[in-house]
Protein backbone atom coordinates (compact mmCIF):
# COMPACT_ATOMS: atom_id res chain seq x y z
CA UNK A 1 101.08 66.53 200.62
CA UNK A 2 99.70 66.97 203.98
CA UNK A 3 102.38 69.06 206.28
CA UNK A 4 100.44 68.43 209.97
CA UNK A 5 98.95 65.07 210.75
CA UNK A 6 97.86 64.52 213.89
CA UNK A 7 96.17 60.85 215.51
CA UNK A 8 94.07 60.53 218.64
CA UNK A 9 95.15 63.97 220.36
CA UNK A 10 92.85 65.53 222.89
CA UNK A 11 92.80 69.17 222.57
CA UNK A 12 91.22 71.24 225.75
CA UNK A 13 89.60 74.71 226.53
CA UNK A 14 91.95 76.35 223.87
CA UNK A 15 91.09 79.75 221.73
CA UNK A 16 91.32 79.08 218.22
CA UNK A 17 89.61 82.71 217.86
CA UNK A 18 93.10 83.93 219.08
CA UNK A 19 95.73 81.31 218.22
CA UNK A 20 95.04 79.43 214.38
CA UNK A 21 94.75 75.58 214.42
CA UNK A 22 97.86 74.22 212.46
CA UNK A 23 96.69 73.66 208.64
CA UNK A 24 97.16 69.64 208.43
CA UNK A 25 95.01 66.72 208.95
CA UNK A 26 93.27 65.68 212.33
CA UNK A 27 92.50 62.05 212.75
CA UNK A 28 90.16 60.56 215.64
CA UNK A 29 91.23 64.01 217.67
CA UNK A 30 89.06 64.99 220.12
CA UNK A 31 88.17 68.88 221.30
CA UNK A 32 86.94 69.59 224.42
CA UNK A 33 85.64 73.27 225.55
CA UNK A 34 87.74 74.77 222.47
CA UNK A 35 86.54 78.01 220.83
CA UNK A 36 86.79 78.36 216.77
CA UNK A 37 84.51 81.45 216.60
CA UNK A 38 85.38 83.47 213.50
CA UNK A 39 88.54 80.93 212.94
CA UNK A 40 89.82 80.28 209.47
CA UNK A 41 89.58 76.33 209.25
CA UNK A 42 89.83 76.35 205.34
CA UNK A 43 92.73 73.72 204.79
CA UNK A 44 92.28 71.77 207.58
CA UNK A 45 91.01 68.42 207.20
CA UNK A 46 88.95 66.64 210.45
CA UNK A 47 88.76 62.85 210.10
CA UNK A 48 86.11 61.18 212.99
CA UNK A 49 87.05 64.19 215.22
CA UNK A 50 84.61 64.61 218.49
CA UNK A 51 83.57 68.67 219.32
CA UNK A 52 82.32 68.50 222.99
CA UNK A 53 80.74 71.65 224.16
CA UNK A 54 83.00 73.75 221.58
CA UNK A 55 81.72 76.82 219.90
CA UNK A 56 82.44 76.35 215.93
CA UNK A 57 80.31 79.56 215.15
């Protein structure tokens, strides 16, 4: 059972390094200028999500 779901949310210049993405499902979600460096993504599904100029490293 999927707790989050979120659907066609825009998601701008924020620090995932420093504040964790909510564990659920991300659906047609777009992030712009976001940072995930050394984030903990395990759990966290991304459905036809768009990463412009992110850093996922």
């Amino acid at each position: 059972m999927i707790n989050n779901y979120v659907d066609d949310a825009e998601f701008k210049g924020v620090n995932y390094s420093e504040k964790r993405l909510e564990i659920g499902e991300y659906d047609n979600c777009t992030f712009i200028n976001c940072n995930f460096s050394n984030s903990d993504i395990s759990n966290i599904t991304f459905i036809e999500c768009k990463f412009v100029d992110c850093n996922i490293s």
